[in-house]
PDB file of N, CA and C in Angstrom:
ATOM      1  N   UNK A   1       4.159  15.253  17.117  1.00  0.00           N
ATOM      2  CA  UNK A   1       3.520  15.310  15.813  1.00  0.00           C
ATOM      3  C   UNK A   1       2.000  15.246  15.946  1.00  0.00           C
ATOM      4  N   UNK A   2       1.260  14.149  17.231  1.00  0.00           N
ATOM      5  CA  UNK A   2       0.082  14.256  16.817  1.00  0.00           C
ATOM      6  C   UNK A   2      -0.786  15.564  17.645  1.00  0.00           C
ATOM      7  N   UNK A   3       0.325  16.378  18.632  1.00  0.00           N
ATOM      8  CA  UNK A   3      -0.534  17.623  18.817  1.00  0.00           C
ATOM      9  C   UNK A   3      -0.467  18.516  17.913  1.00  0.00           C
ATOM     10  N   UNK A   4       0.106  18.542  16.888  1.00  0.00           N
ATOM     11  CA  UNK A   4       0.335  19.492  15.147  1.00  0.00           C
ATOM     12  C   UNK A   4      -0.931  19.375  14.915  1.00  0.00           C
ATOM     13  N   UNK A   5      -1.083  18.019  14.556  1.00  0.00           N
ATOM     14  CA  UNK A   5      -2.374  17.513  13.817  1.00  0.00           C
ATOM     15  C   UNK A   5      -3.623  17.710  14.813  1.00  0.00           C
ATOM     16  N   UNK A   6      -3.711  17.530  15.950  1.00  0.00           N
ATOM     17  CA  UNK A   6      -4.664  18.014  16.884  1.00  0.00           C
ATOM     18  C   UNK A   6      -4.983  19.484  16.809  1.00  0.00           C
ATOM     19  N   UNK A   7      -4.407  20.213  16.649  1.00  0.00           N
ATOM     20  CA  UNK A   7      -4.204  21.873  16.667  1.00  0.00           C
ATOM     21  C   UNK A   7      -4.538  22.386  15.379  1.00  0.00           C
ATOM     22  N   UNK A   8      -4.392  21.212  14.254  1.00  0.00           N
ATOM     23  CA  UNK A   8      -4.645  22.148  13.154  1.00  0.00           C
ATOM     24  C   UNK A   8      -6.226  21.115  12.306  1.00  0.00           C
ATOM     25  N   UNK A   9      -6.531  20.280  13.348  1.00  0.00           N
ATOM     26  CA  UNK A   9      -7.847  20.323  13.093  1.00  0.00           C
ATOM     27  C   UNK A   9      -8.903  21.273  14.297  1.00  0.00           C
ATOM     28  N   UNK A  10      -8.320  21.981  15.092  1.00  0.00           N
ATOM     29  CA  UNK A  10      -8.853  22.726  15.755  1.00  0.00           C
ATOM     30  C   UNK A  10      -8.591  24.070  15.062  1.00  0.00           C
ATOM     31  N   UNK A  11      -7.952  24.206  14.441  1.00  0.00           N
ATOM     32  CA  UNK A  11      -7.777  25.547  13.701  1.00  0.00           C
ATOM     33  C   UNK A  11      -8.425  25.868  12.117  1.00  0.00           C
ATOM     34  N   UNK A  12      -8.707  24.711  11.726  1.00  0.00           N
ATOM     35  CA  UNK A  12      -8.868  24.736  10.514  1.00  0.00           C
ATOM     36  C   UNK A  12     -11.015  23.793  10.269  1.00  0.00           C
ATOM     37  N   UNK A  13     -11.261  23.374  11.930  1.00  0.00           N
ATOM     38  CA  UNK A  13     -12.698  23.230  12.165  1.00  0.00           C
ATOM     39  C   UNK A  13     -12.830  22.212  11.068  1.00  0.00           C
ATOM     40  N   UNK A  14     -11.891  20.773  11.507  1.00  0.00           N
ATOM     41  CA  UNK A  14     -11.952  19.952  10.447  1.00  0.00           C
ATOM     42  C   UNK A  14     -13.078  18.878  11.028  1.00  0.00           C
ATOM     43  N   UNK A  15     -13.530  17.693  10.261  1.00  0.00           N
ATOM     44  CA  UNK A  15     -14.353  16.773  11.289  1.00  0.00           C
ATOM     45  C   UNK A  15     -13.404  15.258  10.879  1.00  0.00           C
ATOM     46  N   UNK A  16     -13.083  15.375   9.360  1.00  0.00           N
ATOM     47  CA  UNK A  16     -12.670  13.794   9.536  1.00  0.00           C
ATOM     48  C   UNK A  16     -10.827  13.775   9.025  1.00  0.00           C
ATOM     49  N   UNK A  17     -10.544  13.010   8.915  1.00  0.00           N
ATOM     50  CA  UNK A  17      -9.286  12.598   8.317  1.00  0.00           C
ATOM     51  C   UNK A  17      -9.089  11.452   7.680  1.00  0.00           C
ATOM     52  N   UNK A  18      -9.074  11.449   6.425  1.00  0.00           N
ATOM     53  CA  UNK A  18      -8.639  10.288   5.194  1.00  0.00           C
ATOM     54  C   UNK A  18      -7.308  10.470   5.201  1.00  0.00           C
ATOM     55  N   UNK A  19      -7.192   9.319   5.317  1.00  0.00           N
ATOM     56  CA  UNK A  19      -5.648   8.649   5.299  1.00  0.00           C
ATOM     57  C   UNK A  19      -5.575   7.176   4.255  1.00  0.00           C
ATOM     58  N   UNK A  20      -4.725   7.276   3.414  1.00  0.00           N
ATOM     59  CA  UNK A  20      -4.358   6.363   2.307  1.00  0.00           C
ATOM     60  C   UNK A  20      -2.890   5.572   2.070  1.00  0.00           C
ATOM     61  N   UNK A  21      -2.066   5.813   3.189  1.00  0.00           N
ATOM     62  CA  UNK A  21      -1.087   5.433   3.495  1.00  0.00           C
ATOM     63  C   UNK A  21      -1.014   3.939   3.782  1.00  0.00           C
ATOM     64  N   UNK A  22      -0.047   2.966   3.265  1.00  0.00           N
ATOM     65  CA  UNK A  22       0.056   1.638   4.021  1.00  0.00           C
ATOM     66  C   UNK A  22       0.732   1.464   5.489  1.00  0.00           C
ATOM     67  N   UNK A  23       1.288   0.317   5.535  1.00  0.00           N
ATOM     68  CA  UNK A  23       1.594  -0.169   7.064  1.00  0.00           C
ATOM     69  C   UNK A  23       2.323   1.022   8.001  1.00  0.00           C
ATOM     70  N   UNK A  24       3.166   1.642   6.749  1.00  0.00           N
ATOM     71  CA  UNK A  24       4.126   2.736   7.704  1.00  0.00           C
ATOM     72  C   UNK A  24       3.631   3.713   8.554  1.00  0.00           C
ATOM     73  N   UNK A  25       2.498   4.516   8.038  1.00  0.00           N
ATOM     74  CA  UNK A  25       2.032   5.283   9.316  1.00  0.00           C
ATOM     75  C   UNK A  25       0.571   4.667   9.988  1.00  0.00           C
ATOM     76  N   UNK A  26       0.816   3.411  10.362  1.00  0.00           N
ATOM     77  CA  UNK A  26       0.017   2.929  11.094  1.00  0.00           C
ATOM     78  C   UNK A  26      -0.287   3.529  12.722  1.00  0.00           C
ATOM     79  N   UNK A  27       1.214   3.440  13.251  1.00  0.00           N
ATOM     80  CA  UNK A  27       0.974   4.162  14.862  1.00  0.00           C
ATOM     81  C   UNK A  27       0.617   5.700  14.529  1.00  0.00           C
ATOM     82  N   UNK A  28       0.449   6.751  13.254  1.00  0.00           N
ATOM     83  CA  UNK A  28       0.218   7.647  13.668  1.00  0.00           C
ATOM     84  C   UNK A  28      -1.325   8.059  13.702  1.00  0.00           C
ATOM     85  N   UNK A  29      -2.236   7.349  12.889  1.00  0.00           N
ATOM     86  CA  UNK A  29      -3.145   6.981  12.476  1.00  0.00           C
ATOM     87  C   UNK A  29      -3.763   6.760  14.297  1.00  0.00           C
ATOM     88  N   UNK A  30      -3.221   5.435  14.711  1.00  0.00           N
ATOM     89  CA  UNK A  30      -3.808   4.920  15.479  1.00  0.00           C
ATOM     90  C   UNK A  30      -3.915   6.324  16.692  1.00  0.00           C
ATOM     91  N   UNK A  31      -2.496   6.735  16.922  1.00  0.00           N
ATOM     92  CA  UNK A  31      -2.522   8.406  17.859  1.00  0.00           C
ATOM     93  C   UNK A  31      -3.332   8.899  17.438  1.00  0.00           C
ATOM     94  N   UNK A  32      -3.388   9.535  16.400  1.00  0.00           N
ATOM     95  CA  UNK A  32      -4.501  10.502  16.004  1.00  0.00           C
ATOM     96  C   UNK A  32      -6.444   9.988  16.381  1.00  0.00           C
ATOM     97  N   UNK A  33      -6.415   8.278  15.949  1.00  0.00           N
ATOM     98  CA  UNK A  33      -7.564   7.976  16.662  1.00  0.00           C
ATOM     99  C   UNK A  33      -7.863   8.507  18.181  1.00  0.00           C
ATOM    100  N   UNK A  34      -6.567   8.192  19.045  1.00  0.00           N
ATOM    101  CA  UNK A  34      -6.729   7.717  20.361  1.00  0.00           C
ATOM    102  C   UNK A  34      -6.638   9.377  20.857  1.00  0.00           C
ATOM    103  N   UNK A  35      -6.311  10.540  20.091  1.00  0.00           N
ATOM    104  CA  UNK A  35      -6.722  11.639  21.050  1.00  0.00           C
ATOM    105  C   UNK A  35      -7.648  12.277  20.356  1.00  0.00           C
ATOM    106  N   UNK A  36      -9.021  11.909  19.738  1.00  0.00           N
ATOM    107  CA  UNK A  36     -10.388  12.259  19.564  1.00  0.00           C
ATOM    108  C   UNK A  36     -10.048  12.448  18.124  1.00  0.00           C
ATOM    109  N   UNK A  37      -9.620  12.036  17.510  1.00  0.00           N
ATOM    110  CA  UNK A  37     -10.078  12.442  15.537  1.00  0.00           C
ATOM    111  C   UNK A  37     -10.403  11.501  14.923  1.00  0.00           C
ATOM    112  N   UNK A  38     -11.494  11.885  14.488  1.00  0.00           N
ATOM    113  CA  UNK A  38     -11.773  10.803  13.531  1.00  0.00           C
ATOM    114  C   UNK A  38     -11.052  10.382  12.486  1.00  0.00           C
ATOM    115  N   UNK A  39     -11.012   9.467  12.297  1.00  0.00           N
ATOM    116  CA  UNK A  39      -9.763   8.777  11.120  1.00  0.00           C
ATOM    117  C   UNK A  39     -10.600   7.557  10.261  1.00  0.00           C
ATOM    118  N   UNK A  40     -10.208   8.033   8.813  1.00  0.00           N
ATOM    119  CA  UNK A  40     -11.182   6.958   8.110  1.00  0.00           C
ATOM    120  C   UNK A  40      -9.736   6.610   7.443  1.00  0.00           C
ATOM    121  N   UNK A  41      -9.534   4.914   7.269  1.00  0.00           N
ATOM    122  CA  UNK A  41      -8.103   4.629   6.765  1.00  0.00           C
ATOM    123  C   UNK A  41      -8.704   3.904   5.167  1.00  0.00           C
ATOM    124  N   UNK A  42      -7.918   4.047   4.340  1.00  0.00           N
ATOM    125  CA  UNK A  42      -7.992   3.133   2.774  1.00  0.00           C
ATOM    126  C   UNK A  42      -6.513   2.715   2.982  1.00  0.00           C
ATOM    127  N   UNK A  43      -6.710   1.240   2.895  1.00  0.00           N
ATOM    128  CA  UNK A  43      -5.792   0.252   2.789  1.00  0.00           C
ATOM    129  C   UNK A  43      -4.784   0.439   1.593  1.00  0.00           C
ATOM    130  N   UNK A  44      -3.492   0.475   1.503  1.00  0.00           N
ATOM    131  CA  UNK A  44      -2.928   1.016   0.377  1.00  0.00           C
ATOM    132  C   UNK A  44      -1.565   0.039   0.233  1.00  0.00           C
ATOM    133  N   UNK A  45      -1.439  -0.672  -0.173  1.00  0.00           N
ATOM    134  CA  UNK A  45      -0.255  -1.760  -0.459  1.00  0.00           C
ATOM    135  C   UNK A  45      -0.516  -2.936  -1.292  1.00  0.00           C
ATOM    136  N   UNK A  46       0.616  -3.388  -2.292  1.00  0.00           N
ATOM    137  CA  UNK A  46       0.450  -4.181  -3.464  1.00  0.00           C
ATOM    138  C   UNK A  46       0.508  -5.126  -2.881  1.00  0.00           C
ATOM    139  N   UNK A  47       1.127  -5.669  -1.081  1.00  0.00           N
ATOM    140  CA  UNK A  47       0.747  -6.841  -1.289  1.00  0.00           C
ATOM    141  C   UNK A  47      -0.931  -7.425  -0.872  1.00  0.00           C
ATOM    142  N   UNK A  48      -1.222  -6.779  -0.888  1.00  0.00           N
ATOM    143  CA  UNK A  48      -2.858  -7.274  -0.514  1.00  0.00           C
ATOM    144  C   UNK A  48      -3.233  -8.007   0.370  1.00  0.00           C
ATOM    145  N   UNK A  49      -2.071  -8.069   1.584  1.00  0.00           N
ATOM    146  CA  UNK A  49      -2.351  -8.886   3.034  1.00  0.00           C
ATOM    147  C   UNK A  49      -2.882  -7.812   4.218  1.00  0.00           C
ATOM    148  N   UNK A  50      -4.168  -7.356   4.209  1.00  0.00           N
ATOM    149  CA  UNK A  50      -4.723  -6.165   4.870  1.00  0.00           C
ATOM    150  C   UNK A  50      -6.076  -7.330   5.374  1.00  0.00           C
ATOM    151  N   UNK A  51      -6.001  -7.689   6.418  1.00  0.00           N
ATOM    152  CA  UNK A  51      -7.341  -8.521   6.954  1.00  0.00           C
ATOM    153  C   UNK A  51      -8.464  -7.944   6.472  1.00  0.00           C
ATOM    154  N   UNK A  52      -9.821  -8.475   6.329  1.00  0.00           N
ATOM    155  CA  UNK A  52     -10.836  -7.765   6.286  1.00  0.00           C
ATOM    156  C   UNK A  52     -11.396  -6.837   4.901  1.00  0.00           C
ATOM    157  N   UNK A  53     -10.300  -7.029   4.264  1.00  0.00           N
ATOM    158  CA  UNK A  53     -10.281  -6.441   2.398  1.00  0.00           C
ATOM    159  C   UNK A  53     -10.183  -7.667   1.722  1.00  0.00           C
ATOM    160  N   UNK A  54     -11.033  -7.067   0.180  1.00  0.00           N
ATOM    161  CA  UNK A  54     -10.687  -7.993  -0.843  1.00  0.00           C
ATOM    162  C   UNK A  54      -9.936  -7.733  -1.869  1.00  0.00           C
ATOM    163  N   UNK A  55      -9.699  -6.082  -1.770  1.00  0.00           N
ATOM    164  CA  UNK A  55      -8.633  -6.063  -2.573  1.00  0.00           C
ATOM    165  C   UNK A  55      -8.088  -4.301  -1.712  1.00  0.00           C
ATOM    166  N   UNK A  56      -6.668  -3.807  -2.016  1.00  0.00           N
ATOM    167  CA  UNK A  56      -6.032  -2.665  -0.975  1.00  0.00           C
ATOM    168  C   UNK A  56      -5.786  -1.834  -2.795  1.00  0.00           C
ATOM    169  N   UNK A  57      -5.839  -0.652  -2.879  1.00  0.00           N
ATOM    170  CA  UNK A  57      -5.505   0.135  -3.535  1.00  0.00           C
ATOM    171  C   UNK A  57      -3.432  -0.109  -4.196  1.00  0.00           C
ATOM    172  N   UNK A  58      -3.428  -0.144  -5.108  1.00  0.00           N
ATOM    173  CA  UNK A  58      -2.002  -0.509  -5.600  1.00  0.00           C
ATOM    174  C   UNK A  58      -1.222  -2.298  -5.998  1.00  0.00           C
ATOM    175  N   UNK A  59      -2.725  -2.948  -5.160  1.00  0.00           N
ATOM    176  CA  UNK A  59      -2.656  -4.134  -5.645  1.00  0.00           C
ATOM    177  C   UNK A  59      -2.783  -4.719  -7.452  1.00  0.00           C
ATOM    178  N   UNK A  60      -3.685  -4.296  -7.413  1.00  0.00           N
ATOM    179  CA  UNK A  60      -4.510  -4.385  -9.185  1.00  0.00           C
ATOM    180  C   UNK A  60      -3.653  -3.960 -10.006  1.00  0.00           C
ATOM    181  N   UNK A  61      -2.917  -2.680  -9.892  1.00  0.00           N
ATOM    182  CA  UNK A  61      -1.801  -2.055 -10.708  1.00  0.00           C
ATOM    183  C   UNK A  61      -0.101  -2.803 -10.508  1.00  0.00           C
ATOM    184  N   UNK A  62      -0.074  -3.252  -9.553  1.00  0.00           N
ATOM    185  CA  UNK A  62       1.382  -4.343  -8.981  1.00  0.00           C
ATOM    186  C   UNK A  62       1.065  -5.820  -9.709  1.00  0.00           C
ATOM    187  N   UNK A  63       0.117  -6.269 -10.054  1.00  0.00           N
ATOM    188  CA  UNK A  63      -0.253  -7.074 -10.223  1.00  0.00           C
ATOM    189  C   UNK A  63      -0.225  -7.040 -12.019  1.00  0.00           C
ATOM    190  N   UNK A  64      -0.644  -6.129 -12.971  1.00  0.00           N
ATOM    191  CA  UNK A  64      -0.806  -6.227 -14.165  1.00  0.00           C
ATOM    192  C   UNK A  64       0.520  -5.696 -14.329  1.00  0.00           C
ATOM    193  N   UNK A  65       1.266  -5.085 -13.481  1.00  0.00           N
ATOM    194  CA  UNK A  65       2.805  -4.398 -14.098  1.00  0.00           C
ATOM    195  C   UNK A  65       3.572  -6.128 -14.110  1.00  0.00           C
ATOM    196  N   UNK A  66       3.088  -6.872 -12.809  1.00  0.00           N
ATOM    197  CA  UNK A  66       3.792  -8.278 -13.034  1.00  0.00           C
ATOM    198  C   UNK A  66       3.652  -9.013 -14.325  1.00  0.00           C
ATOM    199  N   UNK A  67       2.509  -8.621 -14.467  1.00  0.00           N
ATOM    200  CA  UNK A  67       1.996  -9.845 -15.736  1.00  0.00           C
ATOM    201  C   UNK A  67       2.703  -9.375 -16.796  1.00  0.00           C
ATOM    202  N   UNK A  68       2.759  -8.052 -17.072  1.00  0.00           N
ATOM    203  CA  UNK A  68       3.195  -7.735 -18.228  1.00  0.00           C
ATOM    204  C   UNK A  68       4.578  -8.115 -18.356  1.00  0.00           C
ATOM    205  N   UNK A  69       5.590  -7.726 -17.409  1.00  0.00           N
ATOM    206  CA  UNK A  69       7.041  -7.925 -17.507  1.00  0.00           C
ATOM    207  C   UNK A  69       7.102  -9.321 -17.497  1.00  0.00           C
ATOM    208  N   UNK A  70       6.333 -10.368 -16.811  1.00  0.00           N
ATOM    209  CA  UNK A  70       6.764 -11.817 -17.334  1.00  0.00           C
ATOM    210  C   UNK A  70       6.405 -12.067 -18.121  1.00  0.00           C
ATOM    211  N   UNK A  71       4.963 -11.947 -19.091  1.00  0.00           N
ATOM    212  CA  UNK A  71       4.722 -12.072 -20.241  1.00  0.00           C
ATOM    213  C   UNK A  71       6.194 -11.459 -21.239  1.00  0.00           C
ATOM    214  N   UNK A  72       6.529 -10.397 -20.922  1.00  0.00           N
ATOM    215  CA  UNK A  72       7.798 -10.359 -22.051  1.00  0.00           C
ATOM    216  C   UNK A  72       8.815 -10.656 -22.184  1.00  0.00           C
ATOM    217  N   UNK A  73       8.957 -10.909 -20.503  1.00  0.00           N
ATOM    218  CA  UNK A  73      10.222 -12.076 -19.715  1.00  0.00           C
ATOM    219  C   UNK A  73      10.345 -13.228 -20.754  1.00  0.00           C
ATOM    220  N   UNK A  74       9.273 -14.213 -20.966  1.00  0.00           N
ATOM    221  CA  UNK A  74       8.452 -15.416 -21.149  1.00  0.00           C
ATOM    222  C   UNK A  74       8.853 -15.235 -22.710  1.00  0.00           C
ATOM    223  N   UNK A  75       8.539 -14.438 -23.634  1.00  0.00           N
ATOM    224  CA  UNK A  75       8.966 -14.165 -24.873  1.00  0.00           C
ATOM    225  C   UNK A  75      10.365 -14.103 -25.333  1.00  0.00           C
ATOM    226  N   UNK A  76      11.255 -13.625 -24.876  1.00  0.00           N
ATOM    227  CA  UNK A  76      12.581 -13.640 -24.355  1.00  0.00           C
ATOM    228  C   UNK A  76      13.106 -14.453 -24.059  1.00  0.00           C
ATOM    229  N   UNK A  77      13.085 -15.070 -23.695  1.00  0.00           N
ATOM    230  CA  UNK A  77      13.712 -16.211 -22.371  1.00  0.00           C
ATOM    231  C   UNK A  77      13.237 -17.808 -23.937  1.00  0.00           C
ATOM    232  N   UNK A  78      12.441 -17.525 -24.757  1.00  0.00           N
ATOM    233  CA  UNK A  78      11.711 -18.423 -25.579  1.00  0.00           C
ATOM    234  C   UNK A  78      12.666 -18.415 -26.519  1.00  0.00           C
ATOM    235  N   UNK A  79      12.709 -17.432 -27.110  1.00  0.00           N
ATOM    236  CA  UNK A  79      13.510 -16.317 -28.820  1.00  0.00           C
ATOM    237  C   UNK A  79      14.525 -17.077 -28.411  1.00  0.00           C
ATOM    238  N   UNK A  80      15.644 -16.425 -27.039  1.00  0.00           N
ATOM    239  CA  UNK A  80      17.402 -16.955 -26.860  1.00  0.00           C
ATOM    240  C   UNK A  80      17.085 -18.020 -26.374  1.00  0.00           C
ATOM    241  N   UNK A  81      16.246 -19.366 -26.217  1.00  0.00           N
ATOM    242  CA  UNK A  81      16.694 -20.387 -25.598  1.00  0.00           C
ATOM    243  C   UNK A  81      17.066 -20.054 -24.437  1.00  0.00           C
ATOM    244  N   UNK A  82      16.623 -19.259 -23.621  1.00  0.00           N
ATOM    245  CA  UNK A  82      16.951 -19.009 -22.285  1.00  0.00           C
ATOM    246  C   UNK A  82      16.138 -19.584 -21.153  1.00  0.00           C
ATOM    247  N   UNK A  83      16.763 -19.749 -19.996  1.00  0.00           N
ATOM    248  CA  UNK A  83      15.475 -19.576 -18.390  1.00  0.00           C
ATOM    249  C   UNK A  83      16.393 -18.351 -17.919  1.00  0.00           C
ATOM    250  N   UNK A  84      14.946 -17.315 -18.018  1.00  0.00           N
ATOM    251  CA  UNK A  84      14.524 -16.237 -17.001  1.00  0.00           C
ATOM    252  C   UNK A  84      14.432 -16.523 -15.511  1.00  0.00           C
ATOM    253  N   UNK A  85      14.649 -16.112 -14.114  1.00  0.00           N
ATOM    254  CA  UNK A  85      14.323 -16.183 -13.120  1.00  0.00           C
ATOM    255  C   UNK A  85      13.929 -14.576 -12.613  1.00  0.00           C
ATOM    256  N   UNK A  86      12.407 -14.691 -12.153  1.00  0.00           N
ATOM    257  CA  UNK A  86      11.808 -13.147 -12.211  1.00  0.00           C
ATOM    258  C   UNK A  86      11.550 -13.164 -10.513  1.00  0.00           C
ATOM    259  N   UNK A  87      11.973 -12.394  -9.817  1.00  0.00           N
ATOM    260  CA  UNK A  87      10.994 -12.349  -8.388  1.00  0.00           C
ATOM    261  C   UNK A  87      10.454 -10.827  -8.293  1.00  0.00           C
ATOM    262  N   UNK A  88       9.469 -10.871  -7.850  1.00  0.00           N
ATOM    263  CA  UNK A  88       8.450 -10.138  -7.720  1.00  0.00           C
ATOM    264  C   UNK A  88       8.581  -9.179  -6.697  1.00  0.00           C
ATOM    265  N   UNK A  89       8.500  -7.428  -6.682  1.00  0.00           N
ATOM    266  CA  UNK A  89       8.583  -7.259  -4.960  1.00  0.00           C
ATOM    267  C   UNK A  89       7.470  -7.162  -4.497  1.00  0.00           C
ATOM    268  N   UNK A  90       7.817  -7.265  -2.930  1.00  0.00           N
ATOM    269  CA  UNK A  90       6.774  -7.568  -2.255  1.00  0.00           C
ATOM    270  C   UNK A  90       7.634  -7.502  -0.930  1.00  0.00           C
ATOM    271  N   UNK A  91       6.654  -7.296   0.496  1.00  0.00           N
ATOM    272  CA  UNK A  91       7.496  -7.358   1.436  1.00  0.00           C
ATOM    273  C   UNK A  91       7.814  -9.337   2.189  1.00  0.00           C
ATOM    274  N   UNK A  92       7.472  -9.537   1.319  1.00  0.00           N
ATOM    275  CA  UNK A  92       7.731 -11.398   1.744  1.00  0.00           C
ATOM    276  C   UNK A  92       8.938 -11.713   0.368  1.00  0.00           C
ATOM    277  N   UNK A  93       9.714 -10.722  -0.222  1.00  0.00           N
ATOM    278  CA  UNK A  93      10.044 -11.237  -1.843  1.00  0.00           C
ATOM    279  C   UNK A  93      11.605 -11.962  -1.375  1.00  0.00           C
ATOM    280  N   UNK A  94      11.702 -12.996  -1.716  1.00  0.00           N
ATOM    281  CA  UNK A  94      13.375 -13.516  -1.009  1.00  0.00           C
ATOM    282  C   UNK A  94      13.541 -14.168   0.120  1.00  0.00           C
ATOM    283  N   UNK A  95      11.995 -14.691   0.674  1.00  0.00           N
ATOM    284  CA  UNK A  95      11.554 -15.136   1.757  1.00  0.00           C
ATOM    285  C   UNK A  95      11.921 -16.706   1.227  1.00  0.00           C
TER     286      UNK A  95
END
């Protein structure tokens, strides 16, 4: 795969590569570094455990989709005299 990508930045006279992908294509990223391409990475995962960031793209939006569904969880759970139990995903969720 990464001589595809080697070949078709030689064909196509590219200089960089943005990549926005999270943890999963990490080793291809890193190949593509290690046989001469430049690679610029944006951190991309809701859980926001990316060293060196203060916040990763998809966090901010994972985060207000939470609020909202427990906020209406929370309304609900009030009305029937109920307890709600909400878990969140995430790759730590059930941990």
């Amino acid at each position: 795969m990464t001589e595809t990508i080697v070949n078709n930045y030689d064909q196509w006279a590219s200089t960089d590569r943005l990549s926005r992908r999270g943890r999963s294509r990490r080793k291809m990223r890193c190949a593509c570094h290690q046989a001469g391409l430049n690679v610029i990475t944006l951190p991309k995962t809701i859980d926001n455990d990316v060293a060196m960031t203060d916040a990763t793209f998809g966090y901010a939006t994972a985060m207000d989709i939470a609020t909202q569904t427990i906020d209406r969880l929370h309304s609900t759970a009030h009305s029937h005299h109920r307890i709600i139990v909400a878990e969140i995903m995430g790759h730590r969720a059930g941990c």
